[in-house]
Protein backbone atom coordinates (compact mmCIF):
# COMPACT_ATOMS: atom_id res chain seq x y z
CA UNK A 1 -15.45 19.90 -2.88
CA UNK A 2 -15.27 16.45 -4.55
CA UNK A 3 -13.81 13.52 -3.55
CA UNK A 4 -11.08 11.67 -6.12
CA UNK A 5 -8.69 8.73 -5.89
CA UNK A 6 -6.79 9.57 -8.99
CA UNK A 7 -6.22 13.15 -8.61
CA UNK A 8 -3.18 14.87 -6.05
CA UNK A 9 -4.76 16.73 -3.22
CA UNK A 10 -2.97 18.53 -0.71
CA UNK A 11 -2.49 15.15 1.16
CA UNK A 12 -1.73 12.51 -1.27
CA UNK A 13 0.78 11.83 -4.44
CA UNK A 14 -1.88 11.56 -7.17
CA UNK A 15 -2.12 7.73 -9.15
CA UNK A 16 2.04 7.69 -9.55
CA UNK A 17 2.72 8.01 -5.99
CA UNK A 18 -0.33 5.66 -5.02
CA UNK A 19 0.88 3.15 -7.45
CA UNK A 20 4.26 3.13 -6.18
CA UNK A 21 3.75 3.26 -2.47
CA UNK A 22 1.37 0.22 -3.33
CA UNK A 23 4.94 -1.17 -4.99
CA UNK A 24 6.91 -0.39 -2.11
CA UNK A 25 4.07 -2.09 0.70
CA UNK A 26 4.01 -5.55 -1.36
CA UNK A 27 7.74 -5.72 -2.08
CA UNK A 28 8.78 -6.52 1.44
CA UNK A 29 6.04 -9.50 1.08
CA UNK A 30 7.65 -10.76 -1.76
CA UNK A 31 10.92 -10.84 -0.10
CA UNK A 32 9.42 -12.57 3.01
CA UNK A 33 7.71 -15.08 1.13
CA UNK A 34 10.88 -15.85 -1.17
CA UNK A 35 13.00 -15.68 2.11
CA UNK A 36 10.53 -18.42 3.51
CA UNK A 37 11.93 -21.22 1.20
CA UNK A 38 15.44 -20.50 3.16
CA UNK A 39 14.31 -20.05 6.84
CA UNK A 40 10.44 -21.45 6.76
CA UNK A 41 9.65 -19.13 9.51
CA UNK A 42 9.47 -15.98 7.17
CA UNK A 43 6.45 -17.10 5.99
CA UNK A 44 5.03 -16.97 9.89
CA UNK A 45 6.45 -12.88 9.28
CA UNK A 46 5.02 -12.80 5.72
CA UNK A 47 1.20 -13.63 6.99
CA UNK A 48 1.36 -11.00 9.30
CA UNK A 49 2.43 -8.48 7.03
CA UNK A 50 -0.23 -9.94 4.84
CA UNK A 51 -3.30 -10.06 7.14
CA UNK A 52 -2.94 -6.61 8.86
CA UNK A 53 0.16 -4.46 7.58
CA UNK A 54 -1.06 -4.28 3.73
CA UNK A 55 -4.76 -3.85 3.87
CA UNK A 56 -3.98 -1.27 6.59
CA UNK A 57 -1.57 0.11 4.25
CA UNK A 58 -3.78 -0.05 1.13
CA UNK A 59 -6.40 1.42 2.91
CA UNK A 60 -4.55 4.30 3.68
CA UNK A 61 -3.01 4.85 0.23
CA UNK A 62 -6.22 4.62 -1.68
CA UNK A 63 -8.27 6.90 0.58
CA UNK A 64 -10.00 9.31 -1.55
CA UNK A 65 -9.16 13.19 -1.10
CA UNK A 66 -10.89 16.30 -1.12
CA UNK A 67 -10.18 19.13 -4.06
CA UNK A 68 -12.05 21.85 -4.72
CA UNK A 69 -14.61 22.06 -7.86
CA UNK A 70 -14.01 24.79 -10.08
C-alpha cells in the first residue's frame, strides 16, 4: 500500500473532486464576507467559518489515501 493525495481511493474523489469540494467549502466564505458589507455581522459568521470550519474541512479533503501497489 502507498499513500497518495492525487489519486481516487476507495474513500475519496481523486484531484477533481478534492478541488471542487475545496470550491464548494470557500464559496460560502465568500458569500459571508461579501454579505458583511450589507449586515456587518456576517463577517462575525465569516471568521468562524474561517478559523475552524475550513481548515477542518481542508484537512479532511486533502487526507492522503491508501491504494494498493501493483
Amino acid at each position: 500500500m502507498r499513500t497518495t493525495r492525487w489519486g481516487k481511493t476507495q474513500t475519496t474523489f481523486g484531484p477533481a473532486g478534492r478541488i471542487l469540494a475545496t470550491i464548494g467549502t470557500l464559496l460560502p466564505l465568500v458569500v459571508m464576507i461579501v454579505g458583511g458589507f450589507v449586515d456587518m455581522f456576517a463577517w462575525g459568521g465569516a471568521l468562524v467559518y474561517l478559523v475552524i470550519i475550513v481548515p477542518w474541512a481542508m484537512r479532511e479533503t486533502w487526507q492522503a489515501g491508501r491504494i494498493p501497489v501493483g
